[in-house]
PDB file of N, CA and C in Angstrom:
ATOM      1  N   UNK A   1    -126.243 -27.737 -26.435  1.00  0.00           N
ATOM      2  CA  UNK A   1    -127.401 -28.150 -27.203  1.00  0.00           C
ATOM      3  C   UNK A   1    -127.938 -26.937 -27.961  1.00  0.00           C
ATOM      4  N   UNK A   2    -127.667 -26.932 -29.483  1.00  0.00           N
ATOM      5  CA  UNK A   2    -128.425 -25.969 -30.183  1.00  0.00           C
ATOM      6  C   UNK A   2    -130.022 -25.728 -29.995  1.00  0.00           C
ATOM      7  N   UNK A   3    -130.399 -24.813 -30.858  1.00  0.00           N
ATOM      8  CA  UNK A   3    -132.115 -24.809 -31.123  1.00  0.00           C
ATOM      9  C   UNK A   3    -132.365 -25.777 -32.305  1.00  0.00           C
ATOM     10  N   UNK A   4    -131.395 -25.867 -32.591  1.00  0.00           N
ATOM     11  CA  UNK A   4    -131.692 -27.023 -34.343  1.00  0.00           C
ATOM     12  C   UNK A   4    -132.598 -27.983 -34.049  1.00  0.00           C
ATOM     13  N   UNK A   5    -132.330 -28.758 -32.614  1.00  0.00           N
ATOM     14  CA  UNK A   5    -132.439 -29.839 -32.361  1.00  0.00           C
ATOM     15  C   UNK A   5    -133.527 -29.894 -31.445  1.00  0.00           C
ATOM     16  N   UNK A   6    -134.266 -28.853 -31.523  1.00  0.00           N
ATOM     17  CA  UNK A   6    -135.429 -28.854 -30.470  1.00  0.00           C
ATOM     18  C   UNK A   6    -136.985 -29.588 -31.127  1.00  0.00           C
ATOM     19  N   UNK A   7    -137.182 -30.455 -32.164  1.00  0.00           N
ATOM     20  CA  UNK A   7    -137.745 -31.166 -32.558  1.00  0.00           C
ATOM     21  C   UNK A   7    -137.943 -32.465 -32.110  1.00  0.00           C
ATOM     22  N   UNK A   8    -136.282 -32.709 -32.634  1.00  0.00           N
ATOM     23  CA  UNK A   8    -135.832 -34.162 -32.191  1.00  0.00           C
ATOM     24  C   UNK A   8    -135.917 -34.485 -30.703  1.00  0.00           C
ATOM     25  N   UNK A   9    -135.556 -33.327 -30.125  1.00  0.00           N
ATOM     26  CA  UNK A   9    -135.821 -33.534 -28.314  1.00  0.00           C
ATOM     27  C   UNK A   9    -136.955 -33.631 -27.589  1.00  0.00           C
ATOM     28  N   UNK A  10    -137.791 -33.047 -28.425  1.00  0.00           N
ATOM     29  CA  UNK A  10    -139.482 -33.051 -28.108  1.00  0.00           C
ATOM     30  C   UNK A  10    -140.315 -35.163 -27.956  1.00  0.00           C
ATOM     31  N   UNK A  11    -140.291 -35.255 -26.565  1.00  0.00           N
ATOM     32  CA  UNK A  11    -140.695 -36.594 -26.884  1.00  0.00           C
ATOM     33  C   UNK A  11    -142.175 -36.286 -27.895  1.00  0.00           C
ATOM     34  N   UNK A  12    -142.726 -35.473 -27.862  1.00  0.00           N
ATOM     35  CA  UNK A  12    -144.335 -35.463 -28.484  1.00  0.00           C
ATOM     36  C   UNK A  12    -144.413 -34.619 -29.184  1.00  0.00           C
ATOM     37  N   UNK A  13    -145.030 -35.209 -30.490  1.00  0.00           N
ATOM     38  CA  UNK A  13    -145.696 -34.762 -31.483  1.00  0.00           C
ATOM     39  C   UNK A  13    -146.713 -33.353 -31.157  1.00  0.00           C
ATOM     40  N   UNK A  14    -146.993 -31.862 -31.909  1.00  0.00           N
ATOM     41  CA  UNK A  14    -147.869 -31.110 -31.720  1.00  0.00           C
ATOM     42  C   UNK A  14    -149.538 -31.575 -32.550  1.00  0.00           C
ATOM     43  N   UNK A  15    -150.442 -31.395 -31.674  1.00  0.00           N
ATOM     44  CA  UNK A  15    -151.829 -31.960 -32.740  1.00  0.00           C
ATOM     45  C   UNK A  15    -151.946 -30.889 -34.060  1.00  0.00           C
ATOM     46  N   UNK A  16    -152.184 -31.920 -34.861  1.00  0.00           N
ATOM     47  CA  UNK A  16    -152.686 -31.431 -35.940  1.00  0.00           C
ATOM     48  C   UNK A  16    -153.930 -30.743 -35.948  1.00  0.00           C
ATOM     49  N   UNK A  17    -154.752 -30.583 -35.189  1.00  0.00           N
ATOM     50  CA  UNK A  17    -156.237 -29.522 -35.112  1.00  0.00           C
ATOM     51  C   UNK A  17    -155.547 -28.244 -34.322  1.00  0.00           C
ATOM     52  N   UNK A  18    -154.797 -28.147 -33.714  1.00  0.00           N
ATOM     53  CA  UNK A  18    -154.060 -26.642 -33.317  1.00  0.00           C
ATOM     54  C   UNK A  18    -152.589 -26.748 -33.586  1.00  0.00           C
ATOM     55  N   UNK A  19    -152.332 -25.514 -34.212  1.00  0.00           N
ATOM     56  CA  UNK A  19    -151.027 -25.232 -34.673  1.00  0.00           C
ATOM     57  C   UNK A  19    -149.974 -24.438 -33.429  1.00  0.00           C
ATOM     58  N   UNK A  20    -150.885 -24.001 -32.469  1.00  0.00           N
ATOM     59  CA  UNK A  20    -149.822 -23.277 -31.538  1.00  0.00           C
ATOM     60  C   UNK A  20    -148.770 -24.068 -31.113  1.00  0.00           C
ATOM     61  N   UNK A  21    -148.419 -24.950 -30.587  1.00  0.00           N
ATOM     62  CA  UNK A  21    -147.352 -25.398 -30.083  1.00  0.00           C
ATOM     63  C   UNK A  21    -146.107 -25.799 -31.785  1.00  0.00           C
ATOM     64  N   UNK A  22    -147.158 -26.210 -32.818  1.00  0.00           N
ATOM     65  CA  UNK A  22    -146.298 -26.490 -34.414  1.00  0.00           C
ATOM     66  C   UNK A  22    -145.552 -24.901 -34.398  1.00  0.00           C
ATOM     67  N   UNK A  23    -146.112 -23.693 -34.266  1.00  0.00           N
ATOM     68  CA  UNK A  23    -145.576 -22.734 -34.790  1.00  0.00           C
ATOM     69  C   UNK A  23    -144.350 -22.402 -33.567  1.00  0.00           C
ATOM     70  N   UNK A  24    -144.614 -22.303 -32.261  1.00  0.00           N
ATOM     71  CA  UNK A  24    -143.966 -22.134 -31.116  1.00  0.00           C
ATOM     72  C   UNK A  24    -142.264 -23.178 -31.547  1.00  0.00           C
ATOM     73  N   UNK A  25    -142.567 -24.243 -31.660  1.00  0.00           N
ATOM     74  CA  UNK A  25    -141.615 -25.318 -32.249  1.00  0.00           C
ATOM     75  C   UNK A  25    -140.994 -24.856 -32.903  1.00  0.00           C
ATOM     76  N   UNK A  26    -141.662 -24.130 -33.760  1.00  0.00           N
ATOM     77  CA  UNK A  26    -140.843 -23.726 -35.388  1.00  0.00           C
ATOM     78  C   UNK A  26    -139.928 -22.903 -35.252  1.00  0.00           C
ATOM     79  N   UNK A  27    -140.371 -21.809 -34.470  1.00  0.00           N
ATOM     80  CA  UNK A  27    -139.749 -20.394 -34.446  1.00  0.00           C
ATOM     81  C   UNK A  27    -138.197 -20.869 -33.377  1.00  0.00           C
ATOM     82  N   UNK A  28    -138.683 -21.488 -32.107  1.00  0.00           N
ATOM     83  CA  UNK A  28    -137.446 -21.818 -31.052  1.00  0.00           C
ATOM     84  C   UNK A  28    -136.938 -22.631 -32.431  1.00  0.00           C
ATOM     85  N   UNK A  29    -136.634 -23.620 -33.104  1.00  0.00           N
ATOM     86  CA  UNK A  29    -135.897 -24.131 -33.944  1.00  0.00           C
ATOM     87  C   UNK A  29    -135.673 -22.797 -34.820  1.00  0.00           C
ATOM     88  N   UNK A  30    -136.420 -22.186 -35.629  1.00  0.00           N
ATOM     89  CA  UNK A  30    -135.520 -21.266 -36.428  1.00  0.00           C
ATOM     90  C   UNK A  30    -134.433 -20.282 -35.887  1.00  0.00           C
ATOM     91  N   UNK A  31    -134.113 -19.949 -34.405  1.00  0.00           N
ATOM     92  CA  UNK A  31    -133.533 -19.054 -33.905  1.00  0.00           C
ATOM     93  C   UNK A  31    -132.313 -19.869 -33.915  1.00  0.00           C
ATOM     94  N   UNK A  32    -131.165 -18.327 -34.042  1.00  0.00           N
ATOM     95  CA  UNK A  32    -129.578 -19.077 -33.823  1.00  0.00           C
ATOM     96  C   UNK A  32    -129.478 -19.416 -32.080  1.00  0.00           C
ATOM     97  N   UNK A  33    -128.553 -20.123 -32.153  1.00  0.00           N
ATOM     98  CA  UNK A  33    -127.852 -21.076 -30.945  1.00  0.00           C
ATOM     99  C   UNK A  33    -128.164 -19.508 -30.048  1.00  0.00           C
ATOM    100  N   UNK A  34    -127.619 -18.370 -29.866  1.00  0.00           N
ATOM    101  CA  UNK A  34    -127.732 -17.628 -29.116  1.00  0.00           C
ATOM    102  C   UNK A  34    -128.905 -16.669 -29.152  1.00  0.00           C
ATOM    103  N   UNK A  35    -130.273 -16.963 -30.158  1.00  0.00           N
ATOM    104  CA  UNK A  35    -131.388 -15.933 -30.788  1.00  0.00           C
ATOM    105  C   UNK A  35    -132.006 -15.631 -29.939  1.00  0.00           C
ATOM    106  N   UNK A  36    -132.893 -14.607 -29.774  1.00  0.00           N
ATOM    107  CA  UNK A  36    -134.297 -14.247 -28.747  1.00  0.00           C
ATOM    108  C   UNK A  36    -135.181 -13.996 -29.699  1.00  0.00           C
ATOM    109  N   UNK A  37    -136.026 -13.937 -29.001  1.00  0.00           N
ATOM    110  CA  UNK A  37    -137.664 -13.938 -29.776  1.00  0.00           C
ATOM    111  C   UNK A  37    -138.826 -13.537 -28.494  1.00  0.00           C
ATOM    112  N   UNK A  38    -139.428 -12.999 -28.946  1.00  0.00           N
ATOM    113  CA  UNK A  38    -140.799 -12.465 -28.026  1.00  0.00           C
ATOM    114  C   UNK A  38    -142.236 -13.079 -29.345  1.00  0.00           C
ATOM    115  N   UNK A  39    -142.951 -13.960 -28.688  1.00  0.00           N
ATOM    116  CA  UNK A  39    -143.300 -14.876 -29.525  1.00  0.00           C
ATOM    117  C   UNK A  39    -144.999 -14.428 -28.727  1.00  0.00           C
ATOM    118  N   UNK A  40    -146.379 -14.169 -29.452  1.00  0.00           N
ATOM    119  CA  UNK A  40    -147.468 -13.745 -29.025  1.00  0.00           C
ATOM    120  C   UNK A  40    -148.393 -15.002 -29.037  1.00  0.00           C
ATOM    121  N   UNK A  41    -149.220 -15.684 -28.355  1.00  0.00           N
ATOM    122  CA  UNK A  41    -149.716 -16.667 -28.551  1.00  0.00           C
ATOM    123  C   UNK A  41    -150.952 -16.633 -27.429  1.00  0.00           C
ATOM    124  N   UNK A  42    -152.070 -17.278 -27.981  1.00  0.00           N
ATOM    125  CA  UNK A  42    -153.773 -17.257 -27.351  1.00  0.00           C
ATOM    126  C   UNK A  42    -153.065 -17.498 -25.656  1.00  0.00           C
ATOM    127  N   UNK A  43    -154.233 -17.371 -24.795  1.00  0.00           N
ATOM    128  CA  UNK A  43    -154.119 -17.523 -23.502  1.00  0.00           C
ATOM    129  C   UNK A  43    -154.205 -19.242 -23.234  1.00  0.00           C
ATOM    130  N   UNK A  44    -155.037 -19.877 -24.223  1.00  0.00           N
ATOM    131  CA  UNK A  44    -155.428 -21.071 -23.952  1.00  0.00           C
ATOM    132  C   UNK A  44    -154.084 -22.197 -23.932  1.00  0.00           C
ATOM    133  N   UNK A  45    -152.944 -21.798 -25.157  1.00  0.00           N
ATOM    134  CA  UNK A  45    -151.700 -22.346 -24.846  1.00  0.00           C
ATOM    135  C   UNK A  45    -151.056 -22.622 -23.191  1.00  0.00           C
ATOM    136  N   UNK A  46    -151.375 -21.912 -22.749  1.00  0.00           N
ATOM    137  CA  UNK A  46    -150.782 -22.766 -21.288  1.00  0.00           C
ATOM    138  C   UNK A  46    -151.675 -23.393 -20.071  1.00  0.00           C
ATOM    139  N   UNK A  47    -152.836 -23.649 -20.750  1.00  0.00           N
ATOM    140  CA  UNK A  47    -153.595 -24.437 -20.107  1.00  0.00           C
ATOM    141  C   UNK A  47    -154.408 -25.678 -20.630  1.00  0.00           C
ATOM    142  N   UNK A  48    -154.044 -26.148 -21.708  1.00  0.00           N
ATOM    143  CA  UNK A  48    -154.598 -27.272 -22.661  1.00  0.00           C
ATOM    144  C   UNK A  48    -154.010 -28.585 -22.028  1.00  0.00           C
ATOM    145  N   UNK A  49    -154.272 -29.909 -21.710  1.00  0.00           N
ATOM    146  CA  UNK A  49    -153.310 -30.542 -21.544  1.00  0.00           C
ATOM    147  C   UNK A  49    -153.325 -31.722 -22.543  1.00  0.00           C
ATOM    148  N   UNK A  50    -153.544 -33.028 -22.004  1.00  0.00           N
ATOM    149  CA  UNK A  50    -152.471 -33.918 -22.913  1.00  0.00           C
ATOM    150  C   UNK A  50    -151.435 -33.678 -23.779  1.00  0.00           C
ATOM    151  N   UNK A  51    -151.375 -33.908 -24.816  1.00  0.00           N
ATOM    152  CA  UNK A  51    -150.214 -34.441 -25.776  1.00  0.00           C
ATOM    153  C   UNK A  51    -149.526 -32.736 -25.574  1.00  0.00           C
ATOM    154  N   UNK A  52    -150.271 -31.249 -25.574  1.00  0.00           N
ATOM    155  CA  UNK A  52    -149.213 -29.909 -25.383  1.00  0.00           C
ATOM    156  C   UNK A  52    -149.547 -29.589 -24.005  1.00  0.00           C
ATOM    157  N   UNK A  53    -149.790 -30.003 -22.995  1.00  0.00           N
ATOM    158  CA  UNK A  53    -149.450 -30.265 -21.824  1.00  0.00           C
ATOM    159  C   UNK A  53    -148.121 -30.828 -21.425  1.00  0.00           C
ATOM    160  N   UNK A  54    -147.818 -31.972 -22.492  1.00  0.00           N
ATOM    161  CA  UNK A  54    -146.023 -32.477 -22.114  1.00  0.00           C
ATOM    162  C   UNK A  54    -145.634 -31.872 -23.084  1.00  0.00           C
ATOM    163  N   UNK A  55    -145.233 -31.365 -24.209  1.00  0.00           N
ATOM    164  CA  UNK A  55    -144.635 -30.288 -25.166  1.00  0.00           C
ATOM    165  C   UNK A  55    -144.525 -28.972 -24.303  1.00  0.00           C
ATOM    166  N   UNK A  56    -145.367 -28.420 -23.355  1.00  0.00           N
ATOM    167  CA  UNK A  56    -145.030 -27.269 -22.480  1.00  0.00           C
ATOM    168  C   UNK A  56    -143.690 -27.393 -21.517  1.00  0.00           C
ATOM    169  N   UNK A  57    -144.314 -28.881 -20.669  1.00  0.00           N
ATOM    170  CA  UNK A  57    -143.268 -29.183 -19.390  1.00  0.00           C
ATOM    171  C   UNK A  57    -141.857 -29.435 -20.276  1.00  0.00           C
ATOM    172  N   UNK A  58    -141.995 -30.190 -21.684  1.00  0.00           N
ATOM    173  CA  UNK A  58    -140.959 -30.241 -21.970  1.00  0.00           C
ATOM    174  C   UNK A  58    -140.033 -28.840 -22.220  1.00  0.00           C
ATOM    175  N   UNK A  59    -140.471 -27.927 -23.064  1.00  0.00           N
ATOM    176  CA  UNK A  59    -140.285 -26.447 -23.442  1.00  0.00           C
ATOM    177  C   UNK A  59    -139.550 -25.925 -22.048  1.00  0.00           C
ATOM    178  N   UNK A  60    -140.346 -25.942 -20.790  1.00  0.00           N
ATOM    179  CA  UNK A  60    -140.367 -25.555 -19.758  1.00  0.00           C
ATOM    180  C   UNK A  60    -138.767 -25.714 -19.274  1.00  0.00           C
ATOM    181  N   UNK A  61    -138.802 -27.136 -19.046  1.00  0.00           N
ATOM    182  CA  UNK A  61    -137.976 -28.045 -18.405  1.00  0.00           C
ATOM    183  C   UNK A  61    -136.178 -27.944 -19.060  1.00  0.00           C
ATOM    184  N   UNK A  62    -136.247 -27.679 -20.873  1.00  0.00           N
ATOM    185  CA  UNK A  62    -135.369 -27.080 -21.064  1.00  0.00           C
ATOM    186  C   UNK A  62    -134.837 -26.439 -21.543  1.00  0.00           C
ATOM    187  N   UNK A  63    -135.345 -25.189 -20.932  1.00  0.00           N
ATOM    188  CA  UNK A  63    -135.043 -23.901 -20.184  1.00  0.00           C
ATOM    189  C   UNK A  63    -135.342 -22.844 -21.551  1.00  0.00           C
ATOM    190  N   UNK A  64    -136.282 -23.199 -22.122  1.00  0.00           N
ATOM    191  CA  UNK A  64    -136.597 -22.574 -24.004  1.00  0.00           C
ATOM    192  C   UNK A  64    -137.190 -21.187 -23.754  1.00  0.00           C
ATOM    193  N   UNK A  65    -137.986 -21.534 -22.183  1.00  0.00           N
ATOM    194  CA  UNK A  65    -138.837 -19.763 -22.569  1.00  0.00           C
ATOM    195  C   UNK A  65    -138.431 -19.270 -20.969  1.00  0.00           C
ATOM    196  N   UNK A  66    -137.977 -17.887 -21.454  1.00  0.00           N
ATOM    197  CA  UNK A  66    -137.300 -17.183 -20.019  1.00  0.00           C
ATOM    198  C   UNK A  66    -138.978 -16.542 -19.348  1.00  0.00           C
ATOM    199  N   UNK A  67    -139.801 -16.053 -20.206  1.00  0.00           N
ATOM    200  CA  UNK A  67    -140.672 -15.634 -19.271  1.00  0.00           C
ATOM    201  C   UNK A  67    -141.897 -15.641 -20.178  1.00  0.00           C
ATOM    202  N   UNK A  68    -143.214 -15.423 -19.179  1.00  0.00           N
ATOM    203  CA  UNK A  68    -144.639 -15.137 -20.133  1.00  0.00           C
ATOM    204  C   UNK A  68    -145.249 -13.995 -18.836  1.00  0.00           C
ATOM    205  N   UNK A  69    -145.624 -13.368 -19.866  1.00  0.00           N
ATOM    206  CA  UNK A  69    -146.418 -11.821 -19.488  1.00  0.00           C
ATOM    207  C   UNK A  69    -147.866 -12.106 -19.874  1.00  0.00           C
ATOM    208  N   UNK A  70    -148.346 -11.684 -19.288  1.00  0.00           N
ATOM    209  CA  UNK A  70    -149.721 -11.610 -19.399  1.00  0.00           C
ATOM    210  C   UNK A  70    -150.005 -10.206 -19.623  1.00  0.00           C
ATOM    211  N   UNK A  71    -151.175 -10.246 -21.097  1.00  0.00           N
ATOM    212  CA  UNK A  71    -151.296  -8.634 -21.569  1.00  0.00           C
ATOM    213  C   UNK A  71    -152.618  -8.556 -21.218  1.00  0.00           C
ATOM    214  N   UNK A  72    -153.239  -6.927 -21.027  1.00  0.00           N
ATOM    215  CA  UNK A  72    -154.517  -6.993 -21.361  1.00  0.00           C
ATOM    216  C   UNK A  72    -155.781  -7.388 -21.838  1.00  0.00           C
ATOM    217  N   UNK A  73    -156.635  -7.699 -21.570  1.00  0.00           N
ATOM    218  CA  UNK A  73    -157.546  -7.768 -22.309  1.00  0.00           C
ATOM    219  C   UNK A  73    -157.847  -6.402 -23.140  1.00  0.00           C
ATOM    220  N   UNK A  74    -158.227  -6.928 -24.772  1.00  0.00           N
ATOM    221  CA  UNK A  74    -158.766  -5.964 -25.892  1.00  0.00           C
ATOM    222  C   UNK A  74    -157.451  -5.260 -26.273  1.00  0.00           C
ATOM    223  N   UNK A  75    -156.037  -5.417 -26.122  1.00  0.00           N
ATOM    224  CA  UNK A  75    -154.702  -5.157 -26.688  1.00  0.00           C
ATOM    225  C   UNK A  75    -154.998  -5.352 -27.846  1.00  0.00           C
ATOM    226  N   UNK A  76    -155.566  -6.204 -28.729  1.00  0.00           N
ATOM    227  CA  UNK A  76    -155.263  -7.014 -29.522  1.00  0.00           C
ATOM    228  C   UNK A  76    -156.366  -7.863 -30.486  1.00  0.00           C
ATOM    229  N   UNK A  77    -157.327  -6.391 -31.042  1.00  0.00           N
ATOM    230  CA  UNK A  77    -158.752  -6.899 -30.795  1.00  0.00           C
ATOM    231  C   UNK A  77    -159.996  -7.321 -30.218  1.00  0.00           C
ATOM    232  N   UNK A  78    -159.295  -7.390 -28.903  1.00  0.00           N
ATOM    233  CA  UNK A  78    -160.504  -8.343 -28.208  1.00  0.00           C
ATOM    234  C   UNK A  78    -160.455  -9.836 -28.080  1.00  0.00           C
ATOM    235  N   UNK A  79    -158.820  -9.726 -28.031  1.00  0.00           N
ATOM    236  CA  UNK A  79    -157.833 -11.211 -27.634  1.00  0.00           C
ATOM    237  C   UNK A  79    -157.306 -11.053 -26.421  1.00  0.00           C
ATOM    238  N   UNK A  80    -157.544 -11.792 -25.500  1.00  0.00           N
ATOM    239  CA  UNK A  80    -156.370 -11.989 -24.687  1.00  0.00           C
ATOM    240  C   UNK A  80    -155.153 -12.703 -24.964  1.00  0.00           C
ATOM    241  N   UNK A  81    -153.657 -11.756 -25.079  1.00  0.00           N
ATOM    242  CA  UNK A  81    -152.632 -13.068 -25.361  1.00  0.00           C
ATOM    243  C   UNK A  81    -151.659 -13.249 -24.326  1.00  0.00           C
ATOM    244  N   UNK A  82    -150.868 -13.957 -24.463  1.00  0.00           N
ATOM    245  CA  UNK A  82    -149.615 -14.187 -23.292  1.00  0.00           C
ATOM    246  C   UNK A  82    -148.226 -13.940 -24.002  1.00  0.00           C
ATOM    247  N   UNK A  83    -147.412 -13.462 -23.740  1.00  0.00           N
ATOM    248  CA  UNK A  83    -145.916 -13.254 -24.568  1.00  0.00           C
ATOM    249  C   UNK A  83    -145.030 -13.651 -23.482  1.00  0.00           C
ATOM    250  N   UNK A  84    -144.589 -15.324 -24.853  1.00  0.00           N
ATOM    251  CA  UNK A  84    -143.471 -15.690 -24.573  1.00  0.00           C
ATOM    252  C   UNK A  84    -142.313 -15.735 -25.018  1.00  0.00           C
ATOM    253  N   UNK A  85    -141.281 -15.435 -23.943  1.00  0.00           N
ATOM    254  CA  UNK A  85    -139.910 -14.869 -24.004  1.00  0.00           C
ATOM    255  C   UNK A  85    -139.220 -16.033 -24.317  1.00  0.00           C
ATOM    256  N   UNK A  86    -137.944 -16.203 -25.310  1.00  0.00           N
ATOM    257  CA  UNK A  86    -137.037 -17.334 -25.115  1.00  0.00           C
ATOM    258  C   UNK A  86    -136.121 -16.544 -24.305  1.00  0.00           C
ATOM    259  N   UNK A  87    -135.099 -17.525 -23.799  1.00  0.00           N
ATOM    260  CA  UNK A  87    -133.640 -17.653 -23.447  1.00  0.00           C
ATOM    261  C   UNK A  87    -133.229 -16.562 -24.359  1.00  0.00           C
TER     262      UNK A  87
END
């Protein structure tokens, strides 16, 4: 199973009032069949649920992100973010 196809595999749509999971989508689809990526994203991404609550488990489930780090606080402005790893 390529990354091409990680749209079509997604049973759920990302909301249109937050783009994190649209951009997260984008990037695992733009990578080649064998790509990595270290991808920076708000803290709130892995704790939102409904509709990117199942877009996570799905992500999760197959097997898209090898790890998430948790950075500092104020790294980053005075953001907390999380960096996630693909495969």
């Amino acid at each position: 199973m390529t990354s091409k196809n990680v749209l079509r595999e997604m049973d759920s749509i990302p909301p249109k009032k937050n783009g994190d999971f649209a951009f997260l989508l984008h990037l695992i689809k733009s990578l080649k069949s064998e790509g990595k990526s270290c991808i920076f994203l708000p803290l709130g991404v892995l704790f939102r649920g409904n509709v990117e609550a199942e877009i996570r488990k799905q992500i999760i489930k197959k097997n898209y992100i090898k790890a998430i780090n948790g950075l500092p606080p104020n790294l980053f402005q005075g953001t907390v973010n999380y960096e996630l790893v693909k495969n």
